[in-house]
Protein backbone atom coordinates (compact mmCIF):
# COMPACT_ATOMS: atom_id res chain seq x y z
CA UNK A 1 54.59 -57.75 37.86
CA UNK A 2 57.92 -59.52 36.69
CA UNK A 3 59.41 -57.97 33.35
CA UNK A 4 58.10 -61.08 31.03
CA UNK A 5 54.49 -60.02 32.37
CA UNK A 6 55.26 -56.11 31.10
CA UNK A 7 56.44 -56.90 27.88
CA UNK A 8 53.21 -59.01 26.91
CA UNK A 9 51.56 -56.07 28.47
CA UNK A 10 53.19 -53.49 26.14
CA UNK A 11 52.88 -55.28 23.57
CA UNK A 12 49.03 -55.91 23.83
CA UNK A 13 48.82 -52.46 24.55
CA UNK A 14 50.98 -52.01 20.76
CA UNK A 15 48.53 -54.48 19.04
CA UNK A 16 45.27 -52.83 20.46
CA UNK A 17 46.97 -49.50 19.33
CA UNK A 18 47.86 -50.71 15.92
CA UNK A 19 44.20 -52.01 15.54
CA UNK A 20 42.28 -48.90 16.50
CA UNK A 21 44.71 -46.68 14.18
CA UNK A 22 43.85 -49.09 11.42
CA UNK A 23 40.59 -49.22 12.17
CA UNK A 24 40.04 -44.67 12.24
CA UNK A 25 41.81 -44.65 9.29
CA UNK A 26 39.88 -47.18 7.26
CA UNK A 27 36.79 -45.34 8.65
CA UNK A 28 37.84 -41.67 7.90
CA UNK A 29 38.76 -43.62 3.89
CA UNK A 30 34.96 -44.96 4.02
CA UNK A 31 33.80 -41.57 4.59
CA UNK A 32 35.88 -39.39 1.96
CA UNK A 33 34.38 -42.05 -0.69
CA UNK A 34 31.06 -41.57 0.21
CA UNK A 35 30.96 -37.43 -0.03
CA UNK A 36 33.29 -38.02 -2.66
CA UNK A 37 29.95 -40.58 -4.44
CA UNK A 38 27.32 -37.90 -3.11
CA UNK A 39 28.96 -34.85 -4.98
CA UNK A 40 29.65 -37.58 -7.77
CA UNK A 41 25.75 -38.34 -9.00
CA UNK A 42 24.19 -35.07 -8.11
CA UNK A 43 26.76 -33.85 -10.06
CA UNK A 44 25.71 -36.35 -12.97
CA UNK A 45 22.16 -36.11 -12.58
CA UNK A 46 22.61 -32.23 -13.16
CA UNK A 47 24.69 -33.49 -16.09
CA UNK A 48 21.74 -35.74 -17.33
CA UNK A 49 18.73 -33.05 -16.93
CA UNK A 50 20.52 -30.44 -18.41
CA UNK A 51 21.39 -32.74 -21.65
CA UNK A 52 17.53 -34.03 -21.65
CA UNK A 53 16.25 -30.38 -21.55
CA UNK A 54 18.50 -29.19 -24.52
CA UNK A 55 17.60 -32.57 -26.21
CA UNK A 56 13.93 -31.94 -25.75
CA UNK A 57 14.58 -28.50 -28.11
CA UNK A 58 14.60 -28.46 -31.83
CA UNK A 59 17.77 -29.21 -33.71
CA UNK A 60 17.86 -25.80 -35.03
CA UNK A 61 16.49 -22.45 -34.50
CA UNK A 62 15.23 -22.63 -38.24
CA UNK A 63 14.26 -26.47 -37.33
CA UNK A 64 11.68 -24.93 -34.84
CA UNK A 65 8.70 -24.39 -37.16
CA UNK A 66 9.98 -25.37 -40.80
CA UNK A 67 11.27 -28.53 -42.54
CA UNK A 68 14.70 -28.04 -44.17
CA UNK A 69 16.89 -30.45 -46.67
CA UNK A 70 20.09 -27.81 -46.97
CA UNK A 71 23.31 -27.29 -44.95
CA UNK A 72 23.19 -23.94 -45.90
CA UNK A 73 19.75 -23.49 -43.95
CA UNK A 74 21.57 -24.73 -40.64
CA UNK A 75 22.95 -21.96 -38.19
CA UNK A 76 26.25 -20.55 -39.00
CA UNK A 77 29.08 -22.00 -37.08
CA UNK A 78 30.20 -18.52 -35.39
CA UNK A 79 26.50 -17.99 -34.54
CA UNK A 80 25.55 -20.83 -32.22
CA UNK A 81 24.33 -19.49 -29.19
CA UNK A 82 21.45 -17.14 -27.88
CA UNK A 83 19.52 -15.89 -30.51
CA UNK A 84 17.90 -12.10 -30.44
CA UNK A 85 14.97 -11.98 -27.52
CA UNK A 86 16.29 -14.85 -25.34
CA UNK A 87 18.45 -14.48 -22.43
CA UNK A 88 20.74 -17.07 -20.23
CA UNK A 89 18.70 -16.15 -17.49
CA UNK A 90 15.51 -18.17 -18.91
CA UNK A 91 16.54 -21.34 -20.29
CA UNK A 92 13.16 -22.50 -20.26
CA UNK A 93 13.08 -19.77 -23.15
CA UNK A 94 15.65 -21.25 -25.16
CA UNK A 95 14.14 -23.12 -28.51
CA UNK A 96 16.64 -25.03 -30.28
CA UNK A 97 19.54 -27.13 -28.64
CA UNK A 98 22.56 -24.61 -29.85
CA UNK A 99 21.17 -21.89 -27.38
CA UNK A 100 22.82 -23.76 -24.48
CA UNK A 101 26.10 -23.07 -26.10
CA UNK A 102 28.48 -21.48 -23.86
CA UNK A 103 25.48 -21.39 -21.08
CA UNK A 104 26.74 -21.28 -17.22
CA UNK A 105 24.49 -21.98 -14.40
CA UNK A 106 25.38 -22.81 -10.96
CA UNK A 107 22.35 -24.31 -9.23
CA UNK A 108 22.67 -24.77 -5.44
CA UNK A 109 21.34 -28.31 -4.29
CA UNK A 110 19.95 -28.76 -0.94
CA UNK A 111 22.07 -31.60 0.76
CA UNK A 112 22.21 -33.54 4.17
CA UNK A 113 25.39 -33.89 5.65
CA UNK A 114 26.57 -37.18 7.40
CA UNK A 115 26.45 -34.89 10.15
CA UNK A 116 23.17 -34.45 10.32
CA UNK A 117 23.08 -30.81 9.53
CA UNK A 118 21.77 -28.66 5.99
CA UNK A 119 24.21 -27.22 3.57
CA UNK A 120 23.59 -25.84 0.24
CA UNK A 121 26.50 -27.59 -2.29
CA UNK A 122 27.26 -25.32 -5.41
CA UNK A 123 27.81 -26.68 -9.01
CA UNK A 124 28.94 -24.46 -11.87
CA UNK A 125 27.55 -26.11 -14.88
CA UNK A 126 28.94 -25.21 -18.13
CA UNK A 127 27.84 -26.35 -21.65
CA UNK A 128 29.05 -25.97 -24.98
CA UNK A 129 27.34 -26.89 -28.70
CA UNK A 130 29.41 -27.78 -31.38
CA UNK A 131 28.93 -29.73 -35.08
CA UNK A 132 30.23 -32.57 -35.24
CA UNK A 133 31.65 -34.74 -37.64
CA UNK A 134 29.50 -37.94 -38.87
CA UNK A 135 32.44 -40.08 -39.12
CA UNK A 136 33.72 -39.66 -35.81
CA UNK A 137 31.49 -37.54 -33.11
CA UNK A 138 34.61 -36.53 -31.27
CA UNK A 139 35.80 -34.32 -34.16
CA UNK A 140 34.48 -31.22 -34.07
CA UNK A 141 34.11 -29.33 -37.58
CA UNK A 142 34.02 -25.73 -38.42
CA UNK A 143 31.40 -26.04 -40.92
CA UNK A 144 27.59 -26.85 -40.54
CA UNK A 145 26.49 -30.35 -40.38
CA UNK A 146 23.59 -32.69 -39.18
CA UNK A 147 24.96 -33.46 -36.42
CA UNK A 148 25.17 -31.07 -32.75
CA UNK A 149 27.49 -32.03 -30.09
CA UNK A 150 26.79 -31.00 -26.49
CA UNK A 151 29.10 -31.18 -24.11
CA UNK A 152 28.02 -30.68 -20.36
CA UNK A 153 30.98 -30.22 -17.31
CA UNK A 154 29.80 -29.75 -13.67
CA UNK A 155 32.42 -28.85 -11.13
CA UNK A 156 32.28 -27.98 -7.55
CA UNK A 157 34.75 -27.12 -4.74
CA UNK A 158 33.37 -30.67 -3.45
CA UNK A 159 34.46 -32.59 -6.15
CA UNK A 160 37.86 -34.17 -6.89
CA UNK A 161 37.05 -34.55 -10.50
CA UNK A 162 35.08 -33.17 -13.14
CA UNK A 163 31.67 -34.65 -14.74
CA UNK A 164 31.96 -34.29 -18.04
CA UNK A 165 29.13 -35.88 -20.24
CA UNK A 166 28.20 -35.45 -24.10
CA UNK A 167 25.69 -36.48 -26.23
CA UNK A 168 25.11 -35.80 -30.31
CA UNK A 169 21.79 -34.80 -31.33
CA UNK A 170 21.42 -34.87 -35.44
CA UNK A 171 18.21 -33.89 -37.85
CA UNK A 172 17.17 -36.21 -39.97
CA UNK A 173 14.83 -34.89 -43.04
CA UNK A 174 13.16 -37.32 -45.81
CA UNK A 175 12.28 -36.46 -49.17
């Protein structure tokens, strides 16, 4: 083999190097992005159901059985929250949507790997309640209003960013 003939040959051997670098790391990019997606929509869907089960309560705890036309009626500010007789450890006993204010639960969600093998993922889930202004749903007030704000962040070890989702629930009342 002359020296022309072993330079093409290192080189090729270069190229084909180059190639299958280029190729790992695009494949090992592919990958991240799609744990990266998985954590991403179970960690909105936990988002979603936990916003459609506090949406599915009454606007108020004295909303639940009676009709009211007065601020003043509402829930005080300072009191939003669990109300005497329920506990964090039943939500399905919560009846009005400010009881999932400051409520933490970190379900574990059966997942398949990419490996093939089962892990359980963890997701704290944290919510808060707040009133909200009419004018601009982002402002939060410090005074009663028709309008609840709830705000639902899911984070895991899993995760490179946080799900944060809201959604404003109001009472409406005709006279």
């Amino acid at each position: 083999m002359n020296t022309g003939q072993m330079l093409i040959t290192i080189g090729a051997i270069f190229l084909l190097s180059m190639v299958i670098l280029t190729t790992n790391r695009g494949l090992i990019t592919t990958n991240a992005t799609m744990v990266d997606n998985r954590y991403g929509i179970l960690g909105v869907s936990l988002a979603t159901s936990t916003i459609e089960k506090a949406t599915s309560r009454a606007f108020d705890n004295n909303t639940d059985t009676l009709s009211i036309d007065a601020l003043s009626s509402l829930t005080n500010v300072n009191q939003l929250g669990l109300e005497a007789g329920e506990s964090s450890n039943n939500p399905d006993g919560f009846n009005d949507i400010d009881d999932y204010n400051c409520y933490k639960v970190t379900p574990r969600v059966d997942s398949l790997s990419f490996e093939g093998t089962n892990r359980k993922i963890a997701f704290n889930t944290y919510c808060n309640v707040d009133y909200v202004s009419v004018n601009d749903p982002r402002t939060v007030l410090n005074q009663r209003s028709w309008h609840k704000r709830i705000t639902v962040r899911v984070i895991s070890p899993g995760m490179t960013d946080t799900i944060k989702m809201s959604s404003v629930y109001s009472y409406w009342y005709f006279r």
